[in-house]
Protein backbone atom coordinates (compact mmCIF):
# COMPACT_ATOMS: atom_id res chain seq x y z
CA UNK A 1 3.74 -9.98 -16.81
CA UNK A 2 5.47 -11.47 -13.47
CA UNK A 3 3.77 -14.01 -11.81
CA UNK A 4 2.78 -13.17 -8.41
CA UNK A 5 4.86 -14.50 -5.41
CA UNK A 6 4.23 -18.26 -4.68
CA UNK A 7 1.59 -18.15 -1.84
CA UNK A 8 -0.21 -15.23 -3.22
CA UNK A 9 -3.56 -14.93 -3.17
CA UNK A 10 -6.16 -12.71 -4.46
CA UNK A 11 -7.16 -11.16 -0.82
CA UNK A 12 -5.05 -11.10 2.00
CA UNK A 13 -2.01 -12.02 0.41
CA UNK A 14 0.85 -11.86 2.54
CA UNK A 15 4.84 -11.38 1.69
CA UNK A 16 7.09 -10.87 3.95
CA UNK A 17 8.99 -7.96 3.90
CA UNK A 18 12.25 -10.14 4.83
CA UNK A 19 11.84 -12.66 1.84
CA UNK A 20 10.84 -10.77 -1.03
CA UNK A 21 13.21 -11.58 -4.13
CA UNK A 22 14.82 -8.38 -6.14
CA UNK A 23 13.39 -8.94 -9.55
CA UNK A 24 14.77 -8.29 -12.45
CA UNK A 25 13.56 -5.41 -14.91
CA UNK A 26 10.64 -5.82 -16.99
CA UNK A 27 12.23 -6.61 -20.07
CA UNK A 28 9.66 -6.41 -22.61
CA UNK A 29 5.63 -5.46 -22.73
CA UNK A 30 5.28 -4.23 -19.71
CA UNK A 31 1.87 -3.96 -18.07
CA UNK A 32 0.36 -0.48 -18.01
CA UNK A 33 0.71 1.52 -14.92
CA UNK A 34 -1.99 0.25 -11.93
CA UNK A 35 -4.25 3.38 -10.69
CA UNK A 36 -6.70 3.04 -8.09
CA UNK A 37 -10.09 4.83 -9.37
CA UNK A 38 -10.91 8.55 -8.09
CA UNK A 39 -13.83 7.85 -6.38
CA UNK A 40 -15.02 5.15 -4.32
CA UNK A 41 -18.61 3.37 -5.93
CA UNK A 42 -21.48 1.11 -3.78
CA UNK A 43 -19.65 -1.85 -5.59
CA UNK A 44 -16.59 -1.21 -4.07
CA UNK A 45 -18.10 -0.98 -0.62
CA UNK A 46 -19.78 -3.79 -0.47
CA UNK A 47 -16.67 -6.32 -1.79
CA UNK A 48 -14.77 -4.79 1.26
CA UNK A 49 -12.26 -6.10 2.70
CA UNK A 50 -11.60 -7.10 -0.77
CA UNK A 51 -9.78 -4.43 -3.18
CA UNK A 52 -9.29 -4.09 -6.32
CA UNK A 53 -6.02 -4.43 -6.87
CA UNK A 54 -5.41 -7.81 -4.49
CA UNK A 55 -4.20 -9.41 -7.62
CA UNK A 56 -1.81 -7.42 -8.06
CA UNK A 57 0.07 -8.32 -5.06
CA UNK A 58 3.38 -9.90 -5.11
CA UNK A 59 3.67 -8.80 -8.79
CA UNK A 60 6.11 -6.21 -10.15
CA UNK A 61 4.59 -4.09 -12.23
CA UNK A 62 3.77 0.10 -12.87
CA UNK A 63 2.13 1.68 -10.61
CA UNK A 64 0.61 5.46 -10.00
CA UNK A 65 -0.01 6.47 -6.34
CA UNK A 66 -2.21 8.96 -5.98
CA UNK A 67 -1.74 12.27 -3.95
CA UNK A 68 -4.00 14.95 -3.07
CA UNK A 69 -2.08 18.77 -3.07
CA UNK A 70 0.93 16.64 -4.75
CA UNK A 71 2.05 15.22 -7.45
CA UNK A 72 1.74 11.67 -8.08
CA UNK A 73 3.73 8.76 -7.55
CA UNK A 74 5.02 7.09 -10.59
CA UNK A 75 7.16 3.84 -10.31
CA UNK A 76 7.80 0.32 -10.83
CA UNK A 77 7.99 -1.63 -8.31
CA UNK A 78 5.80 -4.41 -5.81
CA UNK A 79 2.45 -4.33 -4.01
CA UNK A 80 3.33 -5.83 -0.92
CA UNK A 81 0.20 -5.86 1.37
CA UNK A 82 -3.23 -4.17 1.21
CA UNK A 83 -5.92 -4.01 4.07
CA UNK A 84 -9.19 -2.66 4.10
CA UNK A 85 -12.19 -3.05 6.66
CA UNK A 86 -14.82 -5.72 6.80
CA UNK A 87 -18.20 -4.38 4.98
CA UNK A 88 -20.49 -3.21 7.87
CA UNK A 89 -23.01 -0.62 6.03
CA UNK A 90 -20.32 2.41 7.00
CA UNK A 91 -20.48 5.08 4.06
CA UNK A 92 -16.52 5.86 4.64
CA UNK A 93 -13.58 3.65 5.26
CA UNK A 94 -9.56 3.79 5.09
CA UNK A 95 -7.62 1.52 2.16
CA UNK A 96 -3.92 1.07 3.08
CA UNK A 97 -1.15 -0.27 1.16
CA UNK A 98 2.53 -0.99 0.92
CA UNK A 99 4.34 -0.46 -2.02
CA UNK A 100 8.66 -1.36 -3.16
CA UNK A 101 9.99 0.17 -5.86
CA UNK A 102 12.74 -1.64 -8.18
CA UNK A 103 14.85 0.65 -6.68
CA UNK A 104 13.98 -0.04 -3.03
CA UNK A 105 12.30 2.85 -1.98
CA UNK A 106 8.95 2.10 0.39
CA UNK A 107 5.71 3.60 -0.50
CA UNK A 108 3.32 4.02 1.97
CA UNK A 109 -0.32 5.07 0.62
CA UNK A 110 -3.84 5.78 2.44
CA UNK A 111 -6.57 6.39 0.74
CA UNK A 112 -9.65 7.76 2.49
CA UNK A 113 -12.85 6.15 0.49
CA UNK A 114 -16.82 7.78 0.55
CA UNK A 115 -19.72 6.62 -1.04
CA UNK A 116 -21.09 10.00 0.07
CA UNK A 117 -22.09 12.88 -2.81
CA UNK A 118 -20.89 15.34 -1.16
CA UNK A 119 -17.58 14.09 -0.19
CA UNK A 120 -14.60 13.11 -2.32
CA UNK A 121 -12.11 10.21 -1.77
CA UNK A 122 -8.48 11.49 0.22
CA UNK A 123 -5.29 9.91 -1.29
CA UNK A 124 -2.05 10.67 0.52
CA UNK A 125 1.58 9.11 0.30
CA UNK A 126 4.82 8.87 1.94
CA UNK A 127 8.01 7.24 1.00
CA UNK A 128 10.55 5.77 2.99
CA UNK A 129 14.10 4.75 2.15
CA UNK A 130 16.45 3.85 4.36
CA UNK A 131 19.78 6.70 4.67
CA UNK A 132 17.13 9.51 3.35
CA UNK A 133 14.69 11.25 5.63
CA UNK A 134 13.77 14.79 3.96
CA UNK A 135 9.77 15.98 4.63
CA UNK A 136 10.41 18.07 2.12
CA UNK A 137 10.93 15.69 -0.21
CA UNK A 138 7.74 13.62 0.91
CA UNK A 139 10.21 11.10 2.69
CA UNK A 140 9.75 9.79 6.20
CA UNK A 141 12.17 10.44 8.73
CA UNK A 142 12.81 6.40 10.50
CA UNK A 143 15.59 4.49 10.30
CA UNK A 144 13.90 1.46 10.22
CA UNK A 145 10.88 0.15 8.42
CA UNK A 146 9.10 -0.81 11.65
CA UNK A 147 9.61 2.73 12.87
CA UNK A 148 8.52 4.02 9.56
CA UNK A 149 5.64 1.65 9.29
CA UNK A 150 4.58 2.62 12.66
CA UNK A 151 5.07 6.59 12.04
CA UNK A 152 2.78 6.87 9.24
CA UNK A 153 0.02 4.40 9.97
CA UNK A 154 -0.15 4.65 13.68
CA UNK A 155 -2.19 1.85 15.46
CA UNK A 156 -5.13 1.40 14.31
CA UNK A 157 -6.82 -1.92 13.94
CA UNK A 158 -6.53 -1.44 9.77
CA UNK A 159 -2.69 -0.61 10.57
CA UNK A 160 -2.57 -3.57 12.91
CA UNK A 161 -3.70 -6.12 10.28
CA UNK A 162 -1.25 -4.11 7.76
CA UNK A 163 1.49 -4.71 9.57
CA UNK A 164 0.98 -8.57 10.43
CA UNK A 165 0.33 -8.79 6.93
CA UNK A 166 3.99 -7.51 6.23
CA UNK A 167 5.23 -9.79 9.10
CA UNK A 168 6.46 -6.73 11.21
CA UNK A 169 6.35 -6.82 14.47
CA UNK A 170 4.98 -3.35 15.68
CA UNK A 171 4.48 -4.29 19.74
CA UNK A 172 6.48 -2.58 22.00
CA UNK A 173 8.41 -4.89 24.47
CA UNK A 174 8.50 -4.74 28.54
CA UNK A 175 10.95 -6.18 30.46
């Protein structure tokens, strides 16, 4: 397996979308695929904003995005930057992440996490690639990152840290 991006770190790694490196195929034992679990446990909850897959971050590898009402995503490519809220007793709370696929497609996931019983955990996913904007498709329409970025998570303060995370620059500027 790759080793993950020099400066990595286990929560709240950062890589700038700028600066990542294209790597090279996965030539030989390749790790198998990375899939968040189903449903979100007390555990979970109470390691926020730590997730399980902040290892993972900077390293290429397989990965399966979940999607509710679709099918799933199935790629290889790079977790670039994951944010989740600080534990404060809440029973629900929003995961985000940022994927890139070998082939340079963006994969934007949210997953919407309950310790509830009677609620299960959301999992929804867009892609983005520059030159291709079909909904149909499950593709955002953007022609930038920032914009797409921006379109899908909004501005919330999870989306906020996301996006300083990715070193993008989401304010809008006066003159």
């Amino acid at each position: 397996m790759k080793q993950a991006h020099p400066g990595a770190a286990s929560n709240g790694a950062v890589i700038p979308i700028r600066s990542i490196p294209d790597f090279p195929a996965l030539s030989t034992g390749a790790p198998s695929a990375s899939r968040l679990p189903d449903m979100a446990t007390q555990d979970m909850l109470t390691r926020l904003p730590k997730l399980d897959d902040d290892g993972c971050i900077g390293v290429e590898m397989d990965h399966i995005v979940q999607r509710d009402g679709e099918a799933d995503l199935k790629f290889t490519g790079t977790l670039l930057a994951s944010t989740a809220p600080e534990f404060r007793g809440q029973d629900r709370w929003w995961e985000y992440r940022v994927y890139r696929t070998s082939g340079g497609t963006y994969v934007f996931s949210k997953t919407g996490r309950s310790i509830l019983d009677d609620e299960s955990d959301k999992f929804e996913a867009y892609l983005w690639n520059a030159g291709q904007g079909d909904w149909r498709r499950g593709y955002l329409q953007a022609q930038k990152l920032e914009e797409a970025l921006t379109s899908y998570f909004k501005f919330d303060s999870l989306a906020k840290q996301l996006y300083v995370k990715l070193k993008v620059d989401a304010t809008v500027r006066l003159k």
